[in-house]
N, C-alpha and C. Protein backbone atom coordinates (compact mmCIF):
# COMPACT_ATOMS: atom_id res chain seq x y z
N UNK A 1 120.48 -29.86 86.44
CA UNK A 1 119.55 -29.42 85.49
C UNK A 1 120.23 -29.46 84.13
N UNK A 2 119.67 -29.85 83.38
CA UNK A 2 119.94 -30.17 82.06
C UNK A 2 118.82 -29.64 80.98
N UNK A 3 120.13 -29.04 79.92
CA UNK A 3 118.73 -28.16 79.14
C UNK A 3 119.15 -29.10 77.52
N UNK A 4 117.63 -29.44 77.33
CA UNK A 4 117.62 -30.25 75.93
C UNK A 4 117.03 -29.84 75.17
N UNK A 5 117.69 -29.22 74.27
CA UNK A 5 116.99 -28.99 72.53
C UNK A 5 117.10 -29.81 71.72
N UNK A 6 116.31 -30.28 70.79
CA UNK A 6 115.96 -30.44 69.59
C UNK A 6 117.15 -29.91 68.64
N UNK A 7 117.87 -30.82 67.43
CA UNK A 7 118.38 -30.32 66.47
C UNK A 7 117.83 -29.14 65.72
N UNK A 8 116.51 -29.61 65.53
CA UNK A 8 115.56 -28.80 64.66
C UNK A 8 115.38 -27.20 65.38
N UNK A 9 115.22 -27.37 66.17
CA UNK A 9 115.00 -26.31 67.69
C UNK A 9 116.55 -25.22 67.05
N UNK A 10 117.74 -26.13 67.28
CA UNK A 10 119.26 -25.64 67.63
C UNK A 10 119.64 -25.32 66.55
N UNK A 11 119.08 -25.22 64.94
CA UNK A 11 119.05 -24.83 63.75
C UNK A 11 118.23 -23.64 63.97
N UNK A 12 117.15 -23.84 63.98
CA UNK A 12 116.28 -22.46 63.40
C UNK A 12 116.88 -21.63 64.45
N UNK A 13 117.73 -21.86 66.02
CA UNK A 13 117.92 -20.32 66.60
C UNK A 13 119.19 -20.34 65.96
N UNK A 14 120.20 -21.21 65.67
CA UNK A 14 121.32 -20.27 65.02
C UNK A 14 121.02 -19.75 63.83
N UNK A 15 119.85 -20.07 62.92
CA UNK A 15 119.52 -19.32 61.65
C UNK A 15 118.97 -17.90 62.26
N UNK A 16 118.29 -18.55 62.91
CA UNK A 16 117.48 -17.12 63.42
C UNK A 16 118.98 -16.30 64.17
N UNK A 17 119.90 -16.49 64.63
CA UNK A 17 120.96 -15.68 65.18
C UNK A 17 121.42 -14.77 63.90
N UNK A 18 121.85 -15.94 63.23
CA UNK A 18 122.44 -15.30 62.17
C UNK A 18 121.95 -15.02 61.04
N UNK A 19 120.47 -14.78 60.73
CA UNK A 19 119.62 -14.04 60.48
C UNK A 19 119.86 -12.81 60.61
N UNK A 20 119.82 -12.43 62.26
CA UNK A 20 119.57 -10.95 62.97
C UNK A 20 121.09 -10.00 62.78
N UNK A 21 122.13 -11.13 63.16
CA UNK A 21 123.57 -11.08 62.43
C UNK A 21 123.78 -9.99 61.36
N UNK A 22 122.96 -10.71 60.01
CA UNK A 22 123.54 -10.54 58.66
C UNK A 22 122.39 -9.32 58.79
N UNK A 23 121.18 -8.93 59.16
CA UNK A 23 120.36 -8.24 59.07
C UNK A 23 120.69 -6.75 59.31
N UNK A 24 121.44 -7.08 60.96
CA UNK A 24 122.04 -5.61 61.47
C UNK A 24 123.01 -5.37 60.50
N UNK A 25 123.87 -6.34 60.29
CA UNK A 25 125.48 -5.66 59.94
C UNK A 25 124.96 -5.17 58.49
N UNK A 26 123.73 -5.51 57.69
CA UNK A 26 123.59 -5.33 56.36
C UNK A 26 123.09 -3.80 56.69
N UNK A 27 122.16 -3.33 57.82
CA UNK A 27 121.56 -2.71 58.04
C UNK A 27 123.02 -1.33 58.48
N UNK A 28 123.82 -1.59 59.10
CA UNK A 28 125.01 -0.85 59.54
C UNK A 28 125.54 -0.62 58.28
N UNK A 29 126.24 -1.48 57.07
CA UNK A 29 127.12 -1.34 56.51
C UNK A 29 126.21 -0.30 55.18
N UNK A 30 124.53 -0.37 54.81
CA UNK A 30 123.86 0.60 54.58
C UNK A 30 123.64 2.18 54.89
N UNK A 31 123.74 2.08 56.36
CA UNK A 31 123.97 3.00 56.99
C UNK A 31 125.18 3.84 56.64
N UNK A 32 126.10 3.18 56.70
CA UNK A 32 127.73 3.60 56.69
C UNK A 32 128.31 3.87 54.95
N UNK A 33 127.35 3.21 54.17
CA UNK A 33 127.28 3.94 52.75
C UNK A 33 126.38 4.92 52.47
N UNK A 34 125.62 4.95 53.53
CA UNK A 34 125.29 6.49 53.04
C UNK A 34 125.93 7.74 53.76
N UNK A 35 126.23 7.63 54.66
CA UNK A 35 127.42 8.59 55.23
C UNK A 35 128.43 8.68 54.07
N UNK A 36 128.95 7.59 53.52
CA UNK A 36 129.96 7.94 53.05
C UNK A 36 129.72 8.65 51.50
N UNK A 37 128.18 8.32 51.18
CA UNK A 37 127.96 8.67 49.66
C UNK A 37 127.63 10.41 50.11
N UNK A 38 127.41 10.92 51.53
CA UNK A 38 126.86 12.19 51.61
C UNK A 38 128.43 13.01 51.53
N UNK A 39 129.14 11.87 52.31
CA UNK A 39 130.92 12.93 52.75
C UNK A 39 131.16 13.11 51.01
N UNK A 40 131.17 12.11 49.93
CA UNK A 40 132.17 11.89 49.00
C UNK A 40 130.85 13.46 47.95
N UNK A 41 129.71 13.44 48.40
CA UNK A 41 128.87 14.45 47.37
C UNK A 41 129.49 15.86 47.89
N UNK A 42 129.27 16.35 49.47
CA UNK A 42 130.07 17.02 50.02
C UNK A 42 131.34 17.77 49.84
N UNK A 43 132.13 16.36 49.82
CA UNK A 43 133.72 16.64 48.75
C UNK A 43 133.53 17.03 47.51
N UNK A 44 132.87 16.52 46.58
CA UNK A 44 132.96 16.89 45.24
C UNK A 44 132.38 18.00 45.06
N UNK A 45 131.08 18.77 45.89
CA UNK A 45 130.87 20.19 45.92
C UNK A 45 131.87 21.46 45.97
N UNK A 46 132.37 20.87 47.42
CA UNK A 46 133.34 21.49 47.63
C UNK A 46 134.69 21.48 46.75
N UNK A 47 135.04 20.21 45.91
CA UNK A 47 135.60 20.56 44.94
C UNK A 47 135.82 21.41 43.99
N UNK A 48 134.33 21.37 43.52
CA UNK A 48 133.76 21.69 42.63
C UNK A 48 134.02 23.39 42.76
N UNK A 49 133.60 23.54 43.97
CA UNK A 49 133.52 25.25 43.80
C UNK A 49 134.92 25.46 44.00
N UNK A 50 135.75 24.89 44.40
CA UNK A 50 137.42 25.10 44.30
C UNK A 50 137.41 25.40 43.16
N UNK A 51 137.29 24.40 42.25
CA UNK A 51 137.70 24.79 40.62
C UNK A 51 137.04 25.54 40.32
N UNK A 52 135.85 25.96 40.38
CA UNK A 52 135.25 27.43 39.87
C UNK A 52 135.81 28.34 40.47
N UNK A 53 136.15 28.66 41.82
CA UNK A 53 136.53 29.55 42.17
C UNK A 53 138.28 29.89 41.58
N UNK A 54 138.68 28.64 41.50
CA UNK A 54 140.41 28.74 40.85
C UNK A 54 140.43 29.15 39.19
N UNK A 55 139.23 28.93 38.63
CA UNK A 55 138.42 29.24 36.89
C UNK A 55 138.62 30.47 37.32
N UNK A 56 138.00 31.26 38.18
CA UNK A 56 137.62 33.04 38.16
C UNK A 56 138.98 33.23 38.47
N UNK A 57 139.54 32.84 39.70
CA UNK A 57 141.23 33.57 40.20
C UNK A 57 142.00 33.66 39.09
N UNK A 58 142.46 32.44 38.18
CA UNK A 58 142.47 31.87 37.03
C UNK A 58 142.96 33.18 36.03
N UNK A 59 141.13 33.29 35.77
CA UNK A 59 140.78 34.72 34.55
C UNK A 59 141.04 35.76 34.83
N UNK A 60 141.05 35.86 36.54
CA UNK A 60 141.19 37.86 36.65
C UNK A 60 142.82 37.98 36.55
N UNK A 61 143.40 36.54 37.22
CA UNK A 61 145.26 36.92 36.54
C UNK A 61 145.65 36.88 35.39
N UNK A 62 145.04 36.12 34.90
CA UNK A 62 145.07 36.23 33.25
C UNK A 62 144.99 37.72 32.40
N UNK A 63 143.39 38.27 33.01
CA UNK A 63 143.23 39.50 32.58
C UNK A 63 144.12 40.86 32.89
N UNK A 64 144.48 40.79 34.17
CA UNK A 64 145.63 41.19 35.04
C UNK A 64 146.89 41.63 34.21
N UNK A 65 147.36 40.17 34.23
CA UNK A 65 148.22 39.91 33.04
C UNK A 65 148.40 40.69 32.25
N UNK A 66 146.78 40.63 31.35
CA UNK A 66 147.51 40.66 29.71
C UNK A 66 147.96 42.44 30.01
N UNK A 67 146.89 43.06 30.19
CA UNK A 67 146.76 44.57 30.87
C UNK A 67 148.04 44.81 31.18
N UNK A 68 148.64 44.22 32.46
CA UNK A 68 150.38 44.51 32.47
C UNK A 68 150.99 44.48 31.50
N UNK A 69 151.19 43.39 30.34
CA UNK A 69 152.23 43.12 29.38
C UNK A 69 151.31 44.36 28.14
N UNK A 70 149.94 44.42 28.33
CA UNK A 70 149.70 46.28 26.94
C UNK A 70 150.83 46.78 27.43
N UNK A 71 150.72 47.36 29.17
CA UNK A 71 150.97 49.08 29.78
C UNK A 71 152.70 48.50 29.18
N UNK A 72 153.24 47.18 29.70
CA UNK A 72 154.96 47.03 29.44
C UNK A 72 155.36 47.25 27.68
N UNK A 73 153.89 47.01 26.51
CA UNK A 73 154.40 46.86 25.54
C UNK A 73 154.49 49.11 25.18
N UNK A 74 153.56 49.54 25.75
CA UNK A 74 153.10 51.15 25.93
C UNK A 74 154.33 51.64 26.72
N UNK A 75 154.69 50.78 27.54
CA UNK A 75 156.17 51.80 28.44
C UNK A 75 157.43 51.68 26.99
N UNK A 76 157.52 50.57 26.58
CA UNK A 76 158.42 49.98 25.61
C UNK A 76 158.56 50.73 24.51
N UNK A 77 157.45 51.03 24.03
CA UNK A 77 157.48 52.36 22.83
C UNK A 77 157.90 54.05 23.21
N UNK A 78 157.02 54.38 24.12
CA UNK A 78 157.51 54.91 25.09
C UNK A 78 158.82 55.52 24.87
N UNK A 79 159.62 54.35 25.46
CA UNK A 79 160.73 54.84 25.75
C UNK A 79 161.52 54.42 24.27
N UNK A 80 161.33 53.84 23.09
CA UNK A 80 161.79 53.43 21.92
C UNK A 80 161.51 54.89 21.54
N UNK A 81 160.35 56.04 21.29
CA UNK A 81 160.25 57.11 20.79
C UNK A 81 160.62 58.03 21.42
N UNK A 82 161.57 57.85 22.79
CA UNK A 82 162.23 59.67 23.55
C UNK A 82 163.44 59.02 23.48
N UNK A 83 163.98 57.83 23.30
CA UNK A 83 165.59 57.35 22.77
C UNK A 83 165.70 58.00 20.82
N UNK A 84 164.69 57.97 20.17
CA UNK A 84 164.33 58.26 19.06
C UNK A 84 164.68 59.88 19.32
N UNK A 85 163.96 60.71 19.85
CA UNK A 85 163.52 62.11 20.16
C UNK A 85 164.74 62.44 21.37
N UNK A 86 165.42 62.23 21.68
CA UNK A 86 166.57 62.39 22.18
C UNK A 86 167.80 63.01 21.42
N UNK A 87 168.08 62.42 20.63
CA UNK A 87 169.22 63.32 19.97
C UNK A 87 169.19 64.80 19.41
N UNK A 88 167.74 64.70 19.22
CA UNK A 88 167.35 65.92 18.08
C UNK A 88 167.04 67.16 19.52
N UNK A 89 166.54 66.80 20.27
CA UNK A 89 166.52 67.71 21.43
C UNK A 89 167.51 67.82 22.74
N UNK A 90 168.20 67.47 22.24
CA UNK A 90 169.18 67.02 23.73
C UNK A 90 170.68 67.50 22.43
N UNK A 91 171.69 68.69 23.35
CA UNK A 91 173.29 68.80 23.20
C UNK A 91 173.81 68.50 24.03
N UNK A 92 175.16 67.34 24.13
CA UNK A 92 175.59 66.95 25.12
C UNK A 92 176.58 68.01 25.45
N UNK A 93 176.71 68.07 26.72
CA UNK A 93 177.58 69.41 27.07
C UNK A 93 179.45 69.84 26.19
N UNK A 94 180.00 68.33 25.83
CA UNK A 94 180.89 68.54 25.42
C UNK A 94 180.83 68.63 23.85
N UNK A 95 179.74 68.54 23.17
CA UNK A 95 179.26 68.94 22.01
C UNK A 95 178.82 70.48 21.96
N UNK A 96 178.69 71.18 23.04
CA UNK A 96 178.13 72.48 22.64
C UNK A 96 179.50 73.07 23.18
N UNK A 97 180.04 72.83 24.53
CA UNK A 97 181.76 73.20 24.19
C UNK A 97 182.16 73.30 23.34
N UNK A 98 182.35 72.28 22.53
CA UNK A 98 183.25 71.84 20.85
C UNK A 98 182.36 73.36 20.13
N UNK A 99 181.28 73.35 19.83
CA UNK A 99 180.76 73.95 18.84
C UNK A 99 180.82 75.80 19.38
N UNK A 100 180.60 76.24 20.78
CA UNK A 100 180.85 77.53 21.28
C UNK A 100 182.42 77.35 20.91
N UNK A 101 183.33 76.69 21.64
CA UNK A 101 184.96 76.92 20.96
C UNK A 101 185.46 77.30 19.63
N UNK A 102 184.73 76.28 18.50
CA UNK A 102 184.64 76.82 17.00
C UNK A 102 184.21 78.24 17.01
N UNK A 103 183.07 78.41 17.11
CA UNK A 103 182.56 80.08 17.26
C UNK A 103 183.58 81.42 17.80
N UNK A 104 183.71 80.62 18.89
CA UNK A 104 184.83 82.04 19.51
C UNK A 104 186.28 82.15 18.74
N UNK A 105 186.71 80.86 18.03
CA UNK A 105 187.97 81.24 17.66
C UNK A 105 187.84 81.52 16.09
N UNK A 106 186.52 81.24 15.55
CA UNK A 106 186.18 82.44 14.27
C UNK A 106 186.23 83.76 14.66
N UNK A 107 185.24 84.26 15.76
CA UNK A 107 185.28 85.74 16.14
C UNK A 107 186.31 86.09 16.30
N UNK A 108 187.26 85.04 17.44
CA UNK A 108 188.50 85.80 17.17
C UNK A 108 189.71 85.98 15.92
N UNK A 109 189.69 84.96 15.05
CA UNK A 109 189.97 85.51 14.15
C UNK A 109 188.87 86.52 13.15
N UNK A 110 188.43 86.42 12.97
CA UNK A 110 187.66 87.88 12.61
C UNK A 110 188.27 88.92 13.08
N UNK A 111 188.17 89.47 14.47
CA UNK A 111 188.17 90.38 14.93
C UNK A 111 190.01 91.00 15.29
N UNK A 112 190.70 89.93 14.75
CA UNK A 112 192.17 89.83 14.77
C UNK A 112 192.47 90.50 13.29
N UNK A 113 191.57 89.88 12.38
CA UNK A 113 191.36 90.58 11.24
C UNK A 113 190.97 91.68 11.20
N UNK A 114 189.87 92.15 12.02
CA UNK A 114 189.61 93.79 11.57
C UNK A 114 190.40 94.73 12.25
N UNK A 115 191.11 94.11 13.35
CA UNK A 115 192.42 94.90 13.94
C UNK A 115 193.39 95.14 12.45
N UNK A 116 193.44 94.50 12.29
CA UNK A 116 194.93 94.47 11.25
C UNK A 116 194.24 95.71 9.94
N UNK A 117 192.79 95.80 10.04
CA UNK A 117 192.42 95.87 8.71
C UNK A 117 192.23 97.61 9.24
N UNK A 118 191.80 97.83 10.50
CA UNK A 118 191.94 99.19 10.79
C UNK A 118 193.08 100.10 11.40
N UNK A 119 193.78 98.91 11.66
CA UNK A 119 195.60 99.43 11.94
C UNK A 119 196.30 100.05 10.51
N UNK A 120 195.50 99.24 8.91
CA UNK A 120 196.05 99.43 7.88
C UNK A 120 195.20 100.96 7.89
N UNK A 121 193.97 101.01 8.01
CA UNK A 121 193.55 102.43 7.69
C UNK A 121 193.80 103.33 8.30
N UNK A 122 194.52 103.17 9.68
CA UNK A 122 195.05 104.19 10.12
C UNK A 122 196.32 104.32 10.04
N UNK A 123 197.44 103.61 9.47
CA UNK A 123 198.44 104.21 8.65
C UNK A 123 198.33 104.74 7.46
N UNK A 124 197.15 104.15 6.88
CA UNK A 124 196.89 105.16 5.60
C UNK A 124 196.87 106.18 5.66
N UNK A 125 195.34 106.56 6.31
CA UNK A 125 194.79 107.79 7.06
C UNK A 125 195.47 108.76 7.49
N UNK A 126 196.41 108.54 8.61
CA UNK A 126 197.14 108.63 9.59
C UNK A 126 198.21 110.01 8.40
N UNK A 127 198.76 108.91 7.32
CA UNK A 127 199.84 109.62 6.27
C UNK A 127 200.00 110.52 5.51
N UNK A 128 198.05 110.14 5.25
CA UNK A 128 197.40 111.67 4.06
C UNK A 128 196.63 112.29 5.15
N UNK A 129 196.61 112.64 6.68
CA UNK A 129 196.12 113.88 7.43
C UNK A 129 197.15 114.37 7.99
N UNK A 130 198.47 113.50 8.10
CA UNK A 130 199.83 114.59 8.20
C UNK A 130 199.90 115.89 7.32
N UNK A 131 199.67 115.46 5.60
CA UNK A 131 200.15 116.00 4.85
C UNK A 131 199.52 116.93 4.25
């Protein structure tokens, strides 16, 4: 058995093959751009709200921030005005030593003095109630 086509015949089915060929794969590779135009909109949503959401994380450290570096510039004075207010309220212990030591060895001379000064009145004294 022998099968005979026609040139004309053996043209139009390979056109017609590859017709159906170029038809599907045009029809697939359509298909397969729109998958890919839905993944790539998808992605860029999801991008998208990344960077908005990294915009807000962003601002509240920012705001965060600045708030820390007020309270650090408020601790900073702070402590610039009780280093200030420190000397005037604060005696260091070997400064009020020094200054009680001065004191006591005035009193005691003073009081070395009024020995001497009532030892003199009582030899005075002492000379004219003999007599």
């Amino acid at each position: 058995m022998t099968l005979q086509i026609e040139f004309t015949w053996l043209v139009g089915l390979l056109l017609t093959f590859f017709g159906a060929a170029a038809g599907i794969g045009k029809l697939l590779l359509g298909q397969h751009q729109r998958h890919q135009d839905r993944r790539f909109n998808e992605l860029e949503r999801g991008n998208h709200k990344l960077q908005t959401d990294l915009a807000k994380r962003l601002d509240s450290i920012e705001t965060a921030s600045h708030s820390q570096a007020e309270r650090v510039h408020q601790l900073e004075r702070d402590l610039l005005r009780f280093q200030a207010e420190l000397p005037m309220q604060y005696v260091r212990r070997e400064d009020y030593i020094r200054g009680q030591s001065t004191i006591e060895a005035k009193l005691d001379s003073l009081a070395g003095k009024l020995e001497i000064y009532q030892l003199r009145a009582v030899a005075h004294g002492g000379q004219t109630n003999a007599d």
